[in-house]
PDB file of N, CA and C in Angstrom:
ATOM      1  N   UNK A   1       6.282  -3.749 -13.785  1.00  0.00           N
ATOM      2  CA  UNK A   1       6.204  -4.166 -12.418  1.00  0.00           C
ATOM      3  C   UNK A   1       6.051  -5.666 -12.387  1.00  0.00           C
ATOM      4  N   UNK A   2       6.376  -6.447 -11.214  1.00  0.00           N
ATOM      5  CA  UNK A   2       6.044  -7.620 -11.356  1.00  0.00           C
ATOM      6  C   UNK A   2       5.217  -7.840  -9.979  1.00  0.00           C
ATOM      7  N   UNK A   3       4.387  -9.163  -9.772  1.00  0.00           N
ATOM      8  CA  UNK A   3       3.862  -9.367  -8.422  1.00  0.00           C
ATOM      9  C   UNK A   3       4.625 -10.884  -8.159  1.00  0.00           C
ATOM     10  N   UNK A   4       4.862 -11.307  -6.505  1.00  0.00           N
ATOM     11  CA  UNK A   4       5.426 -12.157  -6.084  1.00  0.00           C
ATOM     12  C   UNK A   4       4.437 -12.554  -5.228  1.00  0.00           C
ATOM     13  N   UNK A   5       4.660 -13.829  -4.659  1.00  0.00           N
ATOM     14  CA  UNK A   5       3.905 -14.177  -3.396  1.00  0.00           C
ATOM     15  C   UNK A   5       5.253 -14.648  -2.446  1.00  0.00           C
ATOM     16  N   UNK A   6       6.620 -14.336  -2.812  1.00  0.00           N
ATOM     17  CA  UNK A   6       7.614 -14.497  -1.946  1.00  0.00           C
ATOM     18  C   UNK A   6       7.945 -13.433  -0.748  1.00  0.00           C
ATOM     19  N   UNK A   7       8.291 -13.631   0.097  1.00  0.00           N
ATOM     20  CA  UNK A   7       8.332 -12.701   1.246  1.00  0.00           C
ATOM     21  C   UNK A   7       9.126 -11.244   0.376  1.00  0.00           C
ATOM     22  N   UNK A   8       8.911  -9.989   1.526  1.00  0.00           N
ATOM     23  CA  UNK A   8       9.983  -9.051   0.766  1.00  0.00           C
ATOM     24  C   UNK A   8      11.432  -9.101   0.902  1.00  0.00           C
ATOM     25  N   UNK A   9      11.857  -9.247   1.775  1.00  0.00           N
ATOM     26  CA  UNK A   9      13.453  -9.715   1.803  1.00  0.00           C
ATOM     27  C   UNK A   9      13.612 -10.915   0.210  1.00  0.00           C
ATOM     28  N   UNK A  10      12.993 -12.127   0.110  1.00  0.00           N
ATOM     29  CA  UNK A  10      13.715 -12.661  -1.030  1.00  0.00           C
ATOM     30  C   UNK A  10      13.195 -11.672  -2.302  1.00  0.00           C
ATOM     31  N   UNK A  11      12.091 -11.342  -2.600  1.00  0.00           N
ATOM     32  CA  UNK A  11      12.123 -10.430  -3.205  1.00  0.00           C
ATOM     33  C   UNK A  11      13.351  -9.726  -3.859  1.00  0.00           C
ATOM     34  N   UNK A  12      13.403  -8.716  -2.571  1.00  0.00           N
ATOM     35  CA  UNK A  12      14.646  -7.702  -3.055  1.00  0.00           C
ATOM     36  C   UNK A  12      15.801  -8.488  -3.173  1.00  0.00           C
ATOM     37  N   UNK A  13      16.176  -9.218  -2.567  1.00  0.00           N
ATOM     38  CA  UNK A  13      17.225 -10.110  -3.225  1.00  0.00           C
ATOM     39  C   UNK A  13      17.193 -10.520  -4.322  1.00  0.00           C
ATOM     40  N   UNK A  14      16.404 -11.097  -4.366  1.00  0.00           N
ATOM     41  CA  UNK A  14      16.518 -11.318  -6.256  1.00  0.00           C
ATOM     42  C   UNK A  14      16.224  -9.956  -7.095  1.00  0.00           C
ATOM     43  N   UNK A  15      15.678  -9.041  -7.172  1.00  0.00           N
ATOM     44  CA  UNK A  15      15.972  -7.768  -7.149  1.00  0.00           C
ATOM     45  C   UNK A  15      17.776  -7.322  -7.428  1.00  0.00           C
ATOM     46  N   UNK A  16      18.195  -7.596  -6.246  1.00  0.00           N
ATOM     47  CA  UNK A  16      19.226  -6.797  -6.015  1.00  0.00           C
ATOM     48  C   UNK A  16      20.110  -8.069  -6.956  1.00  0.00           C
ATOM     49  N   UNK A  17      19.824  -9.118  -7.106  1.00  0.00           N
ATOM     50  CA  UNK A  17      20.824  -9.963  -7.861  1.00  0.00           C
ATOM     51  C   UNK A  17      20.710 -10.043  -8.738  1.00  0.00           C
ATOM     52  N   UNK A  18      19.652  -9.803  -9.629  1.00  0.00           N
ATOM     53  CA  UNK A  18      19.172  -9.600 -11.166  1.00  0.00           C
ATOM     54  C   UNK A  18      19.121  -8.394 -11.605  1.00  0.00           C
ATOM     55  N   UNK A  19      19.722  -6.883 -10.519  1.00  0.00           N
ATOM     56  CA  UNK A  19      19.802  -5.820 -11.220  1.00  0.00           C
ATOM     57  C   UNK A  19      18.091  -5.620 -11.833  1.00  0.00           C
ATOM     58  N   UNK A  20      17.269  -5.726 -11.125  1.00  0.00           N
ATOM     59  CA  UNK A  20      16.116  -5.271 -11.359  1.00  0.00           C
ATOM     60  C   UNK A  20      15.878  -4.041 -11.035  1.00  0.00           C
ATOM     61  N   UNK A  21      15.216  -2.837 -11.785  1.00  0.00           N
ATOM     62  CA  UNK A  21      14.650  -1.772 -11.463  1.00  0.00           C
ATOM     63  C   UNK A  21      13.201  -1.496 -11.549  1.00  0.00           C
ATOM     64  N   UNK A  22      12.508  -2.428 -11.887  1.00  0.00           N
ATOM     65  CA  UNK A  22      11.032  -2.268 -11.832  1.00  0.00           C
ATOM     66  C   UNK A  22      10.771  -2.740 -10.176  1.00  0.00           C
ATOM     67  N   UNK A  23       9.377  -2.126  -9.937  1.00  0.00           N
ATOM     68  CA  UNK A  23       8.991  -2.530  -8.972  1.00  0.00           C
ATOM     69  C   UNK A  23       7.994  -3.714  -8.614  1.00  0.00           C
ATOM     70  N   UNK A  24       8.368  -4.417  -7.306  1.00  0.00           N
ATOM     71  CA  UNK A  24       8.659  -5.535  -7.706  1.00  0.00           C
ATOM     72  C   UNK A  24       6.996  -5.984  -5.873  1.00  0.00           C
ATOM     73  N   UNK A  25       6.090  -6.332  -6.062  1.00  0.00           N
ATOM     74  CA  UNK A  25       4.665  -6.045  -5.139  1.00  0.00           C
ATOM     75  C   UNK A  25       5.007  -7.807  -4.627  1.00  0.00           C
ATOM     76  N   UNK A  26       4.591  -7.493  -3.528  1.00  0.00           N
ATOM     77  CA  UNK A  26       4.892  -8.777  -3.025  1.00  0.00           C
ATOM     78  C   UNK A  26       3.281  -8.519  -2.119  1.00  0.00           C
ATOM     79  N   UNK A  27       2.124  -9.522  -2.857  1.00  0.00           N
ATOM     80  CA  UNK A  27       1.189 -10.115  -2.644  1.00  0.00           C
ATOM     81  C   UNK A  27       0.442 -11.373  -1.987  1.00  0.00           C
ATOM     82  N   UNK A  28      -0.655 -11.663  -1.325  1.00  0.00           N
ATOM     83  CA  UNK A  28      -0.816 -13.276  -1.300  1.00  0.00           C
ATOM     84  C   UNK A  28      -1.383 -13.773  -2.491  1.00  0.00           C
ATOM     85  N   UNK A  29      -0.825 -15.332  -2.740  1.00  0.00           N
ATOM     86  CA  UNK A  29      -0.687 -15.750  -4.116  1.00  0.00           C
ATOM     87  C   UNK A  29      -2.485 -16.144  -4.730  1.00  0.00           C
ATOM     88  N   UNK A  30      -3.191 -16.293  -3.710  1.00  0.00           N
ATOM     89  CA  UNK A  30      -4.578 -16.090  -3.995  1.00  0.00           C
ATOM     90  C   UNK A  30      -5.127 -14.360  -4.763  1.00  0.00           C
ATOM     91  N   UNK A  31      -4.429 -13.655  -4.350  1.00  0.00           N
ATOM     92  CA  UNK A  31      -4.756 -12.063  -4.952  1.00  0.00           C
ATOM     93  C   UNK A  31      -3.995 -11.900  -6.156  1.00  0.00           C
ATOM     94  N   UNK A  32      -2.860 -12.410  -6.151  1.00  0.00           N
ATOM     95  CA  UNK A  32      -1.777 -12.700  -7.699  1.00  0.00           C
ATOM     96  C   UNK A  32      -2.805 -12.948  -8.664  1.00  0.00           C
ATOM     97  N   UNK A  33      -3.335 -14.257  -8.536  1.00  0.00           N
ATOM     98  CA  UNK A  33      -4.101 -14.893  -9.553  1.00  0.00           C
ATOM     99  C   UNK A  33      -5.069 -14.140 -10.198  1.00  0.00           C
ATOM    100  N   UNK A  34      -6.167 -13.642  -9.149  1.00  0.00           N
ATOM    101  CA  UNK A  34      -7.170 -12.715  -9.057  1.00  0.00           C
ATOM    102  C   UNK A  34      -6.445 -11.596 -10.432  1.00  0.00           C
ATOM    103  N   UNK A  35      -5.503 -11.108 -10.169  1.00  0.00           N
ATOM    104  CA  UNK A  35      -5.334 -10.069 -10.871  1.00  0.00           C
ATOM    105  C   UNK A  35      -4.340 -11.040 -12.204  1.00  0.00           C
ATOM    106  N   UNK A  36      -3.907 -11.963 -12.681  1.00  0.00           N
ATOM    107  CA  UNK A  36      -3.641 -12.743 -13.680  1.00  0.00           C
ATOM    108  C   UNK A  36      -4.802 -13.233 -14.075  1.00  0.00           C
ATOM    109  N   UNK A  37      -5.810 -13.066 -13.735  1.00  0.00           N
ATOM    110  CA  UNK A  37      -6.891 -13.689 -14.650  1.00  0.00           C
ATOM    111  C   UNK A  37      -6.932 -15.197 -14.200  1.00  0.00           C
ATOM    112  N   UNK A  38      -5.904 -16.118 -13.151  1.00  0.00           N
ATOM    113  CA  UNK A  38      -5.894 -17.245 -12.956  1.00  0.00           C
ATOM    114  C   UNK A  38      -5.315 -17.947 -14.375  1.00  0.00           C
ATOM    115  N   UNK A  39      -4.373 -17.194 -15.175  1.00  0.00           N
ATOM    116  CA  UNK A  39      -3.904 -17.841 -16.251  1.00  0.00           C
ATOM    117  C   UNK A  39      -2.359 -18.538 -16.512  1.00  0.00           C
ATOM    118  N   UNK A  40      -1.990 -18.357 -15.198  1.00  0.00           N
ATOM    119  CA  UNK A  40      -0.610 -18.848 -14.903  1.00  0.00           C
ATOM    120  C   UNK A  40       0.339 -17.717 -14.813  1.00  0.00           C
ATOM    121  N   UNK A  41       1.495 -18.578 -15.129  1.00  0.00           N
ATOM    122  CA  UNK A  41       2.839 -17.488 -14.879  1.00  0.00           C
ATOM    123  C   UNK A  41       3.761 -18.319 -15.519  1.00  0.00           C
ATOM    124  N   UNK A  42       4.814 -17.226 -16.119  1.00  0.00           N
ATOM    125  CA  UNK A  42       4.440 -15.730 -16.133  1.00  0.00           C
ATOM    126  C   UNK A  42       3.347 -15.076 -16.906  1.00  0.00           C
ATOM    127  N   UNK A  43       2.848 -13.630 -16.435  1.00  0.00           N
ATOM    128  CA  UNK A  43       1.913 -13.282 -17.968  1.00  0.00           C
ATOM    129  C   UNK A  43       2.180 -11.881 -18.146  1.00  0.00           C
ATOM    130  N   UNK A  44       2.604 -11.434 -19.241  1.00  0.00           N
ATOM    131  CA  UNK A  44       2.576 -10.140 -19.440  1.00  0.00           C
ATOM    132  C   UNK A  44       1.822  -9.191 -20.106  1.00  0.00           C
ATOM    133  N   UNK A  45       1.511  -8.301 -19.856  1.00  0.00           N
ATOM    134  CA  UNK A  45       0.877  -7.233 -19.768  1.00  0.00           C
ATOM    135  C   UNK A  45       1.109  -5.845 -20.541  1.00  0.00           C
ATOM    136  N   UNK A  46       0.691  -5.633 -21.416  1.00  0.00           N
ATOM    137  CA  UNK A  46       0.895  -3.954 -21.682  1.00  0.00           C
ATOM    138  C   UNK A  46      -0.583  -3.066 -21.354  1.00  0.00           C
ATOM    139  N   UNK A  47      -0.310  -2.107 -20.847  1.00  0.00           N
ATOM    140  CA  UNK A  47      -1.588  -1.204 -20.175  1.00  0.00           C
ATOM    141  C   UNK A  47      -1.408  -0.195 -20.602  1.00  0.00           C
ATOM    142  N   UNK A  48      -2.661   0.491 -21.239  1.00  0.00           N
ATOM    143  CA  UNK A  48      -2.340   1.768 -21.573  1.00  0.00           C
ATOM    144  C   UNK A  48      -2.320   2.913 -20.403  1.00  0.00           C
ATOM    145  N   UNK A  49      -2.596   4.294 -20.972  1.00  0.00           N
ATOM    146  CA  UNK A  49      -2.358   5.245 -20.042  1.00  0.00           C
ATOM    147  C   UNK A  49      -3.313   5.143 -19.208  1.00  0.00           C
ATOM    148  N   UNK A  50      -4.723   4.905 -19.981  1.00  0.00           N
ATOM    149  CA  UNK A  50      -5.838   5.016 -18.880  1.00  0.00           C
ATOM    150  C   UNK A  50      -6.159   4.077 -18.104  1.00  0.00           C
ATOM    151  N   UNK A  51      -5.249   2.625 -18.050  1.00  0.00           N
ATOM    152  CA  UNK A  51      -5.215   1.804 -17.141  1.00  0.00           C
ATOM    153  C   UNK A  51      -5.863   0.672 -17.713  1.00  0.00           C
ATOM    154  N   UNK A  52      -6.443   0.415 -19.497  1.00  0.00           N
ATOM    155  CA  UNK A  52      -7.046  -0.425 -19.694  1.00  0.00           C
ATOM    156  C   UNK A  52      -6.075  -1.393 -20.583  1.00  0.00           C
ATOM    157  N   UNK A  53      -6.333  -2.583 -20.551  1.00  0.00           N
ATOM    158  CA  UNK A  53      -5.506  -3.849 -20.820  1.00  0.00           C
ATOM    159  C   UNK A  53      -5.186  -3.887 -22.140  1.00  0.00           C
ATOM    160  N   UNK A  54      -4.002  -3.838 -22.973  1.00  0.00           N
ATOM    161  CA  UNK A  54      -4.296  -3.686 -24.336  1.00  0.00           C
ATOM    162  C   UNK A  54      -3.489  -5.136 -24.931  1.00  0.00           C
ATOM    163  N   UNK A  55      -2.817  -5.842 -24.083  1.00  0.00           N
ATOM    164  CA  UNK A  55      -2.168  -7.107 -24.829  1.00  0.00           C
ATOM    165  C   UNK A  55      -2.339  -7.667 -23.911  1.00  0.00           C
ATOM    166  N   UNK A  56      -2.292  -8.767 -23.527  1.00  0.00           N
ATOM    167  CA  UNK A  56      -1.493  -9.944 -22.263  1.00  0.00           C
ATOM    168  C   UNK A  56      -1.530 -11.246 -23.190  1.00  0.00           C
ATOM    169  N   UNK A  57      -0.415 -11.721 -22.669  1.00  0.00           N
ATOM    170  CA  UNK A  57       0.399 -12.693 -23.108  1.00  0.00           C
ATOM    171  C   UNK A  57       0.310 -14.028 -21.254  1.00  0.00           C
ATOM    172  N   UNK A  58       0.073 -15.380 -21.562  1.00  0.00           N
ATOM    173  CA  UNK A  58       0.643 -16.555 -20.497  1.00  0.00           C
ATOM    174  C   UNK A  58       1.995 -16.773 -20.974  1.00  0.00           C
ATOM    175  N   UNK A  59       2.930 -17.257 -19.867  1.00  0.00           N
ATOM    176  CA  UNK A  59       3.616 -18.167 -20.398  1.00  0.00           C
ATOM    177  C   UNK A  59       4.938 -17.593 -20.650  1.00  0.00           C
ATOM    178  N   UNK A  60       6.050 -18.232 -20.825  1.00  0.00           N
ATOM    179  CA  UNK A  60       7.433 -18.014 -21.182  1.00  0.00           C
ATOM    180  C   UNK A  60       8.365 -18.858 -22.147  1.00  0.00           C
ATOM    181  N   UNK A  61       9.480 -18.745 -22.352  1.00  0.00           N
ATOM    182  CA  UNK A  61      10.568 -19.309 -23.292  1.00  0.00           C
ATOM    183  C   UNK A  61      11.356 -19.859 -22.476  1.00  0.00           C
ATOM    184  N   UNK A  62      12.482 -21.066 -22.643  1.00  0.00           N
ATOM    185  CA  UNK A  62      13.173 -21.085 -21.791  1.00  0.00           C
ATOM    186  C   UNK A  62      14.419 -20.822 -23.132  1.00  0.00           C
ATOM    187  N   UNK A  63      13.995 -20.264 -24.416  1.00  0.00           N
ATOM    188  CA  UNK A  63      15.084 -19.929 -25.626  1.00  0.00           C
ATOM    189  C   UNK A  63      15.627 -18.172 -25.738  1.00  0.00           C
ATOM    190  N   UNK A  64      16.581 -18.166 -25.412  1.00  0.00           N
ATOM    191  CA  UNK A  64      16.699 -16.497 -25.598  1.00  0.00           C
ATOM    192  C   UNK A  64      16.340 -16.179 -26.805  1.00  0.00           C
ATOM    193  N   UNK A  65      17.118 -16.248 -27.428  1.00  0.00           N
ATOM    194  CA  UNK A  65      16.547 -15.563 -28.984  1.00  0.00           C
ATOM    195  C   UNK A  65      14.937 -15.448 -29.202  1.00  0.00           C
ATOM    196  N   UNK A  66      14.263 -16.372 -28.764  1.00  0.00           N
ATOM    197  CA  UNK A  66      13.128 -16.169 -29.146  1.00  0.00           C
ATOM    198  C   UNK A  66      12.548 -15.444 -28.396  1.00  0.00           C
ATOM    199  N   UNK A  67      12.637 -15.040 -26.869  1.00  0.00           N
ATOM    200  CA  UNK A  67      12.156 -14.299 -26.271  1.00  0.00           C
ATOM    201  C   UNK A  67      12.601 -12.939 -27.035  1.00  0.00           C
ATOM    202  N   UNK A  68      13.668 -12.696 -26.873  1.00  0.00           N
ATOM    203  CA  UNK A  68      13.936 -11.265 -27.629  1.00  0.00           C
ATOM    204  C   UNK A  68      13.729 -10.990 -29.188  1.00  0.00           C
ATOM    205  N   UNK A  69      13.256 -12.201 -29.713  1.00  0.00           N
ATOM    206  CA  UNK A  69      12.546 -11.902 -30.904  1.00  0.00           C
ATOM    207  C   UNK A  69      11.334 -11.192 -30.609  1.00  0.00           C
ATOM    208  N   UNK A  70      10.740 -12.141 -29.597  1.00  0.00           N
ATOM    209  CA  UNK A  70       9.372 -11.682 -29.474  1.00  0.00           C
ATOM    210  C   UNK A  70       9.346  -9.805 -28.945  1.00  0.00           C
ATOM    211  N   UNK A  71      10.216 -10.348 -27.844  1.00  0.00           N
ATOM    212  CA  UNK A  71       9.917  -8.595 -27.295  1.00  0.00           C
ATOM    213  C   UNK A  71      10.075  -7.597 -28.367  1.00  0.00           C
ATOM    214  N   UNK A  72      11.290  -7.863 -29.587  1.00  0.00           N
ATOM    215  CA  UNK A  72      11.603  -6.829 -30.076  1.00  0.00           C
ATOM    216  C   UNK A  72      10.492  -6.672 -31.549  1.00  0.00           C
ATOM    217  N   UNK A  73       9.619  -7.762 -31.559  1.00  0.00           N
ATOM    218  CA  UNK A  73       8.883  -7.625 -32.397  1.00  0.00           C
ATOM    219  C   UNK A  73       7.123  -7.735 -32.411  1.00  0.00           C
ATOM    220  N   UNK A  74       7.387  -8.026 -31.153  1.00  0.00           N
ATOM    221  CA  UNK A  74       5.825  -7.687 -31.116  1.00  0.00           C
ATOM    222  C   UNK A  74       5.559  -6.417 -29.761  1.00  0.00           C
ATOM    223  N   UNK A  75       5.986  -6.487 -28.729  1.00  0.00           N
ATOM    224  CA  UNK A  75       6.275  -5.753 -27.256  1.00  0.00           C
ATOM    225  C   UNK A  75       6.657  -4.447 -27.785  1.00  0.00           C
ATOM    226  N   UNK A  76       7.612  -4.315 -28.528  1.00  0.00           N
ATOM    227  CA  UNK A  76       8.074  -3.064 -28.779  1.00  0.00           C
ATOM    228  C   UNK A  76       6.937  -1.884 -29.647  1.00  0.00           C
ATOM    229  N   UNK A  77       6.903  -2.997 -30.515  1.00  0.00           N
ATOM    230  CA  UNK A  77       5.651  -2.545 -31.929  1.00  0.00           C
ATOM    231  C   UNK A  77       4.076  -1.743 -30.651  1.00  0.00           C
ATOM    232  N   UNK A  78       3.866  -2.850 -30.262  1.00  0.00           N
ATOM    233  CA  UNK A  78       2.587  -2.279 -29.509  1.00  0.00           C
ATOM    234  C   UNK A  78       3.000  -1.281 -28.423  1.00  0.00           C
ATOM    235  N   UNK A  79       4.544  -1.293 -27.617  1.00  0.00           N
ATOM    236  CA  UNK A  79       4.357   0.025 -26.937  1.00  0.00           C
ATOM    237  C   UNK A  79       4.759   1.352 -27.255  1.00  0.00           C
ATOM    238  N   UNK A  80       5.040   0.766 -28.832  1.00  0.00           N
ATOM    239  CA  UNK A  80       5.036   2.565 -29.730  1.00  0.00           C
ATOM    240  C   UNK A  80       4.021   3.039 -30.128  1.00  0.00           C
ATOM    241  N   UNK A  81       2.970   1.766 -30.370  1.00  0.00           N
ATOM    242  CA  UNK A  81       1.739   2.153 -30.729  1.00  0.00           C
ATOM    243  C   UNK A  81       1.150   2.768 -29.817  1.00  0.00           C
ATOM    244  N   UNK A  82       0.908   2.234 -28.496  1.00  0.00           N
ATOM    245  CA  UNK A  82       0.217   3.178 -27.498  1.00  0.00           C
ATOM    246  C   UNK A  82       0.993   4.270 -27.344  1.00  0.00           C
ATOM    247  N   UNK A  83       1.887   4.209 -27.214  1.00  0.00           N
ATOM    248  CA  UNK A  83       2.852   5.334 -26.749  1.00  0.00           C
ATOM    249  C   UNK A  83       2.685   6.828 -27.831  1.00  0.00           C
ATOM    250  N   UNK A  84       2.097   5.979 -29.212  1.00  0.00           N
ATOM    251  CA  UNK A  84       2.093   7.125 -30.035  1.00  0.00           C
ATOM    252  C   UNK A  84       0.470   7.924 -29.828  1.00  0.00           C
ATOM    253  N   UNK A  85      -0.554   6.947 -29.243  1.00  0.00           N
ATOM    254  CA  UNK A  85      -1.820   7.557 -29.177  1.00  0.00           C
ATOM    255  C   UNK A  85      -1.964   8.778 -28.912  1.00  0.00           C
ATOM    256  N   UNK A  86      -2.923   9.877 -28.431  1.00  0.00           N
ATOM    257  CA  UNK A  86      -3.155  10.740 -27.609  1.00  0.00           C
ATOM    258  C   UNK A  86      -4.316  10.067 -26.397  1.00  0.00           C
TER     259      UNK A  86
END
């Protein structure tokens, strides 16, 4: 999921222009933070089942490869790991 503080119309537009299928919360940017920890943007997140925080990451690439290094080597690794828990 992601959170925005952009109205919902641009939202779904960018949505609908980036072929996004996650859902996409359009917040005020004071409550964004609140729930980022106030650590910037972007930050990502893996959560387990029971809702508790098991990675977060600040920050972005502006290098592809390295982003999809990363996802495919660290993002992936940890959501097989949870994924494999009970």
């Amino acid at each position: 999921m992601s959170f925005t503080f952009d109205s919902k119309e641009n939202a779904q537009r960018a949505a609908d222009s980036n072929h996004l299928s996650y859902p996409i919360i359009c917040l005020e940017r004071n409550t964004i933070y609140k729930l980022i920890f106030n650590l910037g943007s972007p930050i990502t997140m893996i959560i387990d089942k029971t809702g508790k925080i098991r990675f977060i990451k600040s920050g972005s690439s502006e290098d592809e490869p390295a982003i999809n290094k990363i996802t495919d080597s660290l993002y992936s690794k940890k959501i097989e790991i949870l994924l494999s828990e009970n």
